[in-house]
Structure formats: C-alpha cells, structure tokens
Protein backbone atom coordinates (compact mmCIF):
# COMPACT_ATOMS: atom_id res chain seq x y z
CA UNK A 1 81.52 96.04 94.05
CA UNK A 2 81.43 96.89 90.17
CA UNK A 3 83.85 96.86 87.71
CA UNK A 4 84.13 98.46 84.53
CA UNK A 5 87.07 97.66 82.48
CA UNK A 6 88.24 100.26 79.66
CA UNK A 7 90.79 102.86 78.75
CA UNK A 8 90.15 106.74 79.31
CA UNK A 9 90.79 109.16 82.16
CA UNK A 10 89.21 109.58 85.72
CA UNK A 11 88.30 113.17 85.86
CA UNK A 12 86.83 115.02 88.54
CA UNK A 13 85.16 118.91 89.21
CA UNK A 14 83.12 120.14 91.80
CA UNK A 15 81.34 123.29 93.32
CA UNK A 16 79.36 124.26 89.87
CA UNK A 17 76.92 126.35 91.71
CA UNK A 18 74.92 126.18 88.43
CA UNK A 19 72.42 128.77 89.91
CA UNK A 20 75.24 130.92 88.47
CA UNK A 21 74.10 131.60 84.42
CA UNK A 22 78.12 131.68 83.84
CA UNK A 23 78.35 128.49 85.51
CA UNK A 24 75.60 126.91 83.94
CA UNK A 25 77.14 127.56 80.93
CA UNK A 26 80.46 125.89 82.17
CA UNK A 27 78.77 122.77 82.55
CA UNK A 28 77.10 122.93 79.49
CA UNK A 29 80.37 122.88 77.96
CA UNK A 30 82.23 119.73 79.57
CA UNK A 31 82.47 116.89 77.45
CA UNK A 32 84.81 113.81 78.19
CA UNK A 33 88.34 113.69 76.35
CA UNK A 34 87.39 109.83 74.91
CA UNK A 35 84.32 107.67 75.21
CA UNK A 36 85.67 105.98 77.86
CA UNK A 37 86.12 108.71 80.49
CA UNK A 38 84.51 108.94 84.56
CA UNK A 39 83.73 111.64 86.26
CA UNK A 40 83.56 112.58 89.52
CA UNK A 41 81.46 115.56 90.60
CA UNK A 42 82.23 115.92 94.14
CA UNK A 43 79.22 118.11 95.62
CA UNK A 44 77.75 121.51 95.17
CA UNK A 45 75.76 121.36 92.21
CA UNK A 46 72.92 123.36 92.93
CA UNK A 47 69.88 124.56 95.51
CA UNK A 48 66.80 122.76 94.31
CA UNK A 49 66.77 119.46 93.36
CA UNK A 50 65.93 120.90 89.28
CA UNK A 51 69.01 122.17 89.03
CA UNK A 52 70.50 118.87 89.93
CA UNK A 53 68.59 116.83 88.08
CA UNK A 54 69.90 118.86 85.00
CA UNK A 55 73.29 118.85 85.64
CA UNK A 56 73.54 115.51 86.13
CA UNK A 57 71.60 114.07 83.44
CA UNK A 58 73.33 116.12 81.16
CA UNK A 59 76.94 114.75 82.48
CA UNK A 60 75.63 111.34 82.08
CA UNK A 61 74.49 111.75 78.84
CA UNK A 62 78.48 112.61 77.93
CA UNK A 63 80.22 110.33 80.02
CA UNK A 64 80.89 107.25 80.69
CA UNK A 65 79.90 107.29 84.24
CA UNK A 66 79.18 109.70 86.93
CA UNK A 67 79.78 109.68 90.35
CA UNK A 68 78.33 112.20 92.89
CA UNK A 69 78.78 112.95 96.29
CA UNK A 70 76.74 115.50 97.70
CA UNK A 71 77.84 118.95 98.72
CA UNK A 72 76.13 121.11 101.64
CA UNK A 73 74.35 123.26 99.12
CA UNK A 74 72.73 120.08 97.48
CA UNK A 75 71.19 119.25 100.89
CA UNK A 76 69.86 122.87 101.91
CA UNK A 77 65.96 122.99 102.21
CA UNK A 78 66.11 126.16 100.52
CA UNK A 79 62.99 128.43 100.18
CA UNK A 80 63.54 128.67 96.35
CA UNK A 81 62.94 124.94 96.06
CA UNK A 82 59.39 123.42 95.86
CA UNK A 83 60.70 120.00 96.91
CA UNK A 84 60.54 120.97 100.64
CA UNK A 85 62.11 117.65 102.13
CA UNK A 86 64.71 118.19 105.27
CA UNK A 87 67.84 115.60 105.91
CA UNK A 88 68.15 112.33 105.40
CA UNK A 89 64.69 112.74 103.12
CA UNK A 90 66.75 114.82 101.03
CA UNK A 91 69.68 113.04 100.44
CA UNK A 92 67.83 109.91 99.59
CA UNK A 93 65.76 111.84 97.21
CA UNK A 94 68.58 112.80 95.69
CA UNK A 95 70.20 109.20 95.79
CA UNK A 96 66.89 107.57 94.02
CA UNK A 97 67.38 110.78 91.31
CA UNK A 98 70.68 109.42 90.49
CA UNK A 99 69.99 106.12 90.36
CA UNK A 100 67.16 106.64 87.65
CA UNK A 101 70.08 108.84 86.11
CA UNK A 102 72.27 105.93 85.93
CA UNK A 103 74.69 108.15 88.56
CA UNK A 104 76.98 106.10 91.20
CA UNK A 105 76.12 107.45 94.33
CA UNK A 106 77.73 107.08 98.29
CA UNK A 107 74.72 104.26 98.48
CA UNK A 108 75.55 102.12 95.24
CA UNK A 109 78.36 99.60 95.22
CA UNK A 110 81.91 100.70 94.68
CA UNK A 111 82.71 100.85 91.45
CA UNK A 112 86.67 100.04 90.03
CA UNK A 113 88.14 101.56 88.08
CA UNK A 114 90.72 99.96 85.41
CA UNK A 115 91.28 102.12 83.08
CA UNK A 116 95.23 103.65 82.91
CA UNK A 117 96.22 104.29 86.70
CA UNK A 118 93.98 101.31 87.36
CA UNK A 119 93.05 99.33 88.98
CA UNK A 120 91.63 101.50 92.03
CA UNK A 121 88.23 101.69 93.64
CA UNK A 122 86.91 105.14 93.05
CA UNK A 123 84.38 105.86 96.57
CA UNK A 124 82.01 108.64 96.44
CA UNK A 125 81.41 109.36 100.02
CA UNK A 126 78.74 111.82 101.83
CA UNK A 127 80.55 112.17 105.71
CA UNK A 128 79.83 116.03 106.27
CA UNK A 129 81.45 118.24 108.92
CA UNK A 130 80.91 117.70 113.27
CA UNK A 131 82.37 120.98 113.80
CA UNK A 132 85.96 119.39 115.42
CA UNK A 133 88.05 121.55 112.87
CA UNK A 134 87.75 124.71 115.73
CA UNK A 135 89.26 128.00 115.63
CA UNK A 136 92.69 128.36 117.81
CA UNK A 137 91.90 129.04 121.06
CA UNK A 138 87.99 127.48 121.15
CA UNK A 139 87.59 124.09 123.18
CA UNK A 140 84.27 123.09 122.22
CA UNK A 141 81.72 124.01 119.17
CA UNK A 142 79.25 126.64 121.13
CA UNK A 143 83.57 128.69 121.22
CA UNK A 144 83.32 128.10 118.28
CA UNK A 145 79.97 129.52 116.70
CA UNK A 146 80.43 132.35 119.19
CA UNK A 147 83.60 133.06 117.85
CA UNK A 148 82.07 132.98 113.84
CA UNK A 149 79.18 134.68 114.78
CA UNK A 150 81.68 137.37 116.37
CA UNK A 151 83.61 138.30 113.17
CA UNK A 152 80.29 137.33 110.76
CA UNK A 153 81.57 134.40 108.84
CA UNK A 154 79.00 132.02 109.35
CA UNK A 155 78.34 129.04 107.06
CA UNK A 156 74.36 129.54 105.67
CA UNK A 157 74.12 125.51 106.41
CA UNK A 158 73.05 127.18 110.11
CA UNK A 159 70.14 128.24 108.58
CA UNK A 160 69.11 125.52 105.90
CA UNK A 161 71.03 122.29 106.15
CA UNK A 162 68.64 120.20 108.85
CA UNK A 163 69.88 117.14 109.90
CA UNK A 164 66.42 115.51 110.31
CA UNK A 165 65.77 113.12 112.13
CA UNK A 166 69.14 113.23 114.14
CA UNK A 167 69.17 115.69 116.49
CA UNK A 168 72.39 117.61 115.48
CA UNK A 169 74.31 117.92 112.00
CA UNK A 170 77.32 115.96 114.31
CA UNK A 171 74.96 112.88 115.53
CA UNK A 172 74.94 113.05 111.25
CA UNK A 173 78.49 113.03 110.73
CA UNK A 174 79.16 110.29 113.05
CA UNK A 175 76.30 108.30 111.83
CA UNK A 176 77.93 108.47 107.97
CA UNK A 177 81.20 107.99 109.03
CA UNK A 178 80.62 105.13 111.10
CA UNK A 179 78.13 103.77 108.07
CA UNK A 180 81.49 104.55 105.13
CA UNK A 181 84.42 103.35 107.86
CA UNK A 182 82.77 99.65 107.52
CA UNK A 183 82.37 99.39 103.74
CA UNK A 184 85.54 100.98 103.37
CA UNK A 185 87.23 97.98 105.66
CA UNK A 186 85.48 95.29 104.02
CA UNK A 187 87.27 96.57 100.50
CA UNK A 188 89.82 93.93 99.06
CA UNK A 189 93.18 94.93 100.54
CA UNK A 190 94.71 94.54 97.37
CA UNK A 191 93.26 97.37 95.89
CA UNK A 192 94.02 101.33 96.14
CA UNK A 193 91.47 103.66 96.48
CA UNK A 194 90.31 107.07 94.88
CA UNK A 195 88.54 108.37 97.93
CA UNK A 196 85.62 111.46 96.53
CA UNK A 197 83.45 113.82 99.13
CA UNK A 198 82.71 117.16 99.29
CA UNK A 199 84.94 117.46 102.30
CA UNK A 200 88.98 116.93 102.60
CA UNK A 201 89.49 114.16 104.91
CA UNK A 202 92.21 116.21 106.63
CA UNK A 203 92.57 119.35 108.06
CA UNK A 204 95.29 120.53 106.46
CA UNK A 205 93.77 121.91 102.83
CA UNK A 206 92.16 124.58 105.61
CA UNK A 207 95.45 126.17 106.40
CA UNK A 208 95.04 128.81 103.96
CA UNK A 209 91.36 129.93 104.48
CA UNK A 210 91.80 133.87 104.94
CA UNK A 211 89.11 132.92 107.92
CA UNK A 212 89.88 130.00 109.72
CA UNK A 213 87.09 129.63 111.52
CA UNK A 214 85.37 128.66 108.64
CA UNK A 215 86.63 125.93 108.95
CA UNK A 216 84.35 124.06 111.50
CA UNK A 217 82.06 123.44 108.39
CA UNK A 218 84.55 121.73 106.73
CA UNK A 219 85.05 118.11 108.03
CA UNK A 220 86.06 115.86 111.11
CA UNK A 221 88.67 114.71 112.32
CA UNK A 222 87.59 111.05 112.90
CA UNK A 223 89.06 110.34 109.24
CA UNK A 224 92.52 112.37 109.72
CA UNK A 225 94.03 108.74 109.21
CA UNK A 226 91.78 107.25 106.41
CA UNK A 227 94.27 108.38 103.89
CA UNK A 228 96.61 105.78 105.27
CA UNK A 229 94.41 103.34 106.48
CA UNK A 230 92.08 102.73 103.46
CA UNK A 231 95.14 103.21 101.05
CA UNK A 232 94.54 106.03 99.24
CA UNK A 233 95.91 107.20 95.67
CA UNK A 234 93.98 110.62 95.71
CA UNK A 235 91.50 112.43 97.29
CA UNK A 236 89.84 114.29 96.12
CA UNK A 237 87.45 117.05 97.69
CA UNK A 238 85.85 120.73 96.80
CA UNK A 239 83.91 123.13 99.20
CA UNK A 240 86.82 125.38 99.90
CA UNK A 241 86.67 126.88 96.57
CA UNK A 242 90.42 126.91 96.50
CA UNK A 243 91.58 124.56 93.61
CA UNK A 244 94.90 122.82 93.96
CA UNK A 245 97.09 120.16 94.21
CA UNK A 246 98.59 119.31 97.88
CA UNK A 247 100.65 116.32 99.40
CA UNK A 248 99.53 114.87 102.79
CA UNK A 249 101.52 112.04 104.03
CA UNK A 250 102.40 110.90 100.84
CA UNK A 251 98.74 110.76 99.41
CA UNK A 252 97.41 113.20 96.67
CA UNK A 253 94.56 115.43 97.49
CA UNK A 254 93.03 117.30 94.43
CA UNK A 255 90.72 120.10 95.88
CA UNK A 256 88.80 120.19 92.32
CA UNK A 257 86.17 123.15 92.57
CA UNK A 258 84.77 125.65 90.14
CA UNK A 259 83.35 128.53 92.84
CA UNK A 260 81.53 131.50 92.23
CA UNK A 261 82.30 133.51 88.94
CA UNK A 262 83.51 136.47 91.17
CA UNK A 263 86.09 134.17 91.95
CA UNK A 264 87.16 131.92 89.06
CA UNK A 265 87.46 135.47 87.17
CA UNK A 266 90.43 136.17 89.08
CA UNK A 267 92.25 133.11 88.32
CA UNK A 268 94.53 132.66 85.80
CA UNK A 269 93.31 128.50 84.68
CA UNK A 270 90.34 129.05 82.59
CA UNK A 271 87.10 128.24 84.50
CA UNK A 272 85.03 124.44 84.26
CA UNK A 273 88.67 122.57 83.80
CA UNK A 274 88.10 118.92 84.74
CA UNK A 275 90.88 117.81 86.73
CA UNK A 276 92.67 114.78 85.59
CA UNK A 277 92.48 112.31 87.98
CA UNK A 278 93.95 108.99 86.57
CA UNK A 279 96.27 108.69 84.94
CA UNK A 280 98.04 111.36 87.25
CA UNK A 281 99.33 114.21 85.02
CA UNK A 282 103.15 114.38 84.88
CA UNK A 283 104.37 116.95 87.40
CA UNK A 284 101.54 117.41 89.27
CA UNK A 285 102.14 119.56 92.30
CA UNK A 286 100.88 122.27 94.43
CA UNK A 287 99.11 124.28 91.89
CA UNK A 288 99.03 127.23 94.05
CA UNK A 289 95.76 128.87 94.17
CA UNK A 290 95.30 131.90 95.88
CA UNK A 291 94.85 131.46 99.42
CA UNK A 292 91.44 132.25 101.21
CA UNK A 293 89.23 131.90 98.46
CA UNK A 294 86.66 129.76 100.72
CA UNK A 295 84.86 130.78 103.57
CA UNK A 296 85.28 134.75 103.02
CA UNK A 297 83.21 136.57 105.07
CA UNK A 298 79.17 137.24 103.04
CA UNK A 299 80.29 133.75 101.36
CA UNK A 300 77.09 131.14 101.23
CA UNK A 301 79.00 127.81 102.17
C-alpha cells in the first residue's frame, strides 16, 4: 500500500464518453485546482482503447495522480475498435496501458491519501453488475431480461461486453468481488476508505431511474454492506448518469458523471465539474439531479 503525503484536493468525474466532440473538449479543459491534486475517473471513458489512452495520458500529465476504474463502455469489444480483445484480455490491456501511464489502477496497491480529509485509502475497484438488482416482481435474471427486452431498455453490454473466459458476466462479478472483498479486509483497520467503481455499491442511487429495470446492469448486492464493513468516507460511483450527492447509512456516495451532451445540456451545473472529494465541501447534500437520467430507453449503457 502507497502513500503519498501532500496538501490538495481528491477530486473525482466519470462517464466522459469522449467519443462525444463536446465531451472531448470537456476533458481537454480539466486541470487540477493546485499541484497537489488526485483524481479519480471512475469508468466510462471511451470505446476503443485510443480514446482511452488519450484521456488518460492527458489527465496524468495535469495531475498529480490518477486513478481509474473501468466502466462497461471501456470493456466493450466494440466493432469501431481495432484492438479486438474480449474480457479479462481487455481489462488487463487496459491495466498494463495505465501502468505505462503512471495511472493507479484496481490491480496496483492502494494508494493513501493524506492530503486535507486525510488520511484515507482511496480504492479504485472494477466489481461489475450479476444482474441481482431485478425489476419488482422478477425472481430470477432470465424475469428479468424478459421483462427489459419487453419494454426495450436493454443495456448494449448484451451485445459487446464478453466476459471471456468465464462463462457468464455474473461468474465475473463474483470472481472480482471475491478477488476486492480480501484486499479490502487485509487494509489497516485504522484507516477510512474512499471506495471508487463504476458501480454504487448499493441499490439505493437506482431508486430514481425513470426505468428500473435498468437497473440489473448496475451492481450486486453482495457489497450492500461494504459501506459499513470496510469503513467508508465516500463512495463514489458514475454509470447512472445522474450526478448527485446521497446519504446511505451514514456514508457519502458521490454519483460523479458527465453523460451524454443531450443530457448535461439540460442541467443547470455547467458540464466537466470535478467533484470535490476531500476535503468534503461544506454543505454537501443531495444535489438533486433530475431523476431518470440513466438507463432511458435507446440509452447505450
């Protein structure tokens, strides 16, 4: 486990779907606040592995460290990308790309931070979804998908997110939760923690989806409790495209995303705003985003 002593801030964002010229321009714009700032990007950076590679060289050339956890859309084995490589393939690909980037990955050790807020351990963690968030009503996951399939909000990771070489996407999820649960234990009990994936680690930031049963592609319930159990100051998490501030238990979670210009347009925070992690901004609360902005139905999540 790392440490990195300094002043500064612990800022996060996620969701920059850079494909997006607008949003390519956001991130081209997003520069620390002092030479001593992290940041978090919590998933969703882009299709092809290009894209990534820009975005976070460029973020590492600004800050003082970066920390990634992939997103769904970083681990599609989409047709637009000549690296072709399915699964686990991918996601180590992408974990030896940050590491000659100088990015913190869910592989590398643990980093602390101690800068004001300090000190915590800040975790980027790659879990992904085993479809136990189900719509009301649905027992098991083939309810489920029927269900989806019936009203045509289907997440596109159906079609491009292979779990190669375990058989299922949930054989996945249980494999990297079981693989995060034990580092996570072995972490000095002394310490807080900044937990940072591209999922929520509870159900709850789901509530307001305007489809619900998008939510099956948008965690598991084997960490409902890790907020309490690994003692968590924040976490923080994107994918819904619904950025806010909510209150679990007690514990902070920061859904941090950009989202899709169509909907960042509508909002009335301008777009690309790193959110302040640590030190926690006085008066943080529910920020209040409008509901449903995730999962609508046509939505590529």
């Amino acid at each position: 486990m790392e440490s990195t002593a300094g002043a500064g801030r612990l800022l996060a964002i996620s969701d920059l779907h850079i494909t997006y010229p607008e949003n390519r321009e956001l991130v081209g714009k997003m520069r620390p606040e002092t030479d001593q700032d992290w940041l978090i990007v919590a998933g969703d950076i882009a299709e092809t592995v290009a894209d990534i590679r820009w975005t976070l060289e460029t973020l590492a050339g600004r800050f003082r460290k970066v920390l990634w956890a992939p997103g769904n859309h970083d681990l599609w084995t989409h047709p637009k990308d000549p690296v072709t490589l399915r699964g686990v393939a991918r996601y180590e690909h992408l974990v030896e790309l940050c590491r000659e980037l100088g990015v913190v990955s869910p592989e590398d050790p643990y980093p602390v931070w101690e800068g004001p807020g300090g000190p915590v351990v800040v975790a980027p963690l790659f879990l992904l979804y085993d479809y136990s968030f189900l719509p009301a009503g649905c027992a098991t996951k083939e309810e489920g998908l029927a269900y989806a399939h019936g009203t045509g909000v289907v997440c596109n990771d159906e079609y491009l997110l292979h779990p190669d070489p375990y058989p299922t996407r949930e054989a996945w999820c249980r494999a990297r939760v079981e693989a995060t649960e034990r580092r996570l234990a072995e972490l000095p009990e002394d310490l807080p923690t900044v937990l940072a994936g591209h999922y929520p680690l509870d159900r709850h930031p789901t509530d307001v989806l305007w489809y619900p049963e998008f939510a099956m592609w948008c965690g598991t319930t084997l960490t409902a409790d890790w907020h309490r159990r690994f003692r968590v100051d924040t976490m923080v998490y994107g994918h819904l495209h619904i950025p806010r501030t909510t209150w679990h238990e007690g514990v902070r979670f920061e859904e941090v995303s950009v989202g899709y210009p169509r909907e960042w347009r509508k909002r009335s925070r301008p777009p690309g705003e790193l959110r302040r992690i640590l030190p926690m901004e006085v008066g943080t609360g529910d920020r209040g985003a409008a509901p449903g902005l995730g999962g609508g139905r046509g939505d590529a999540r």
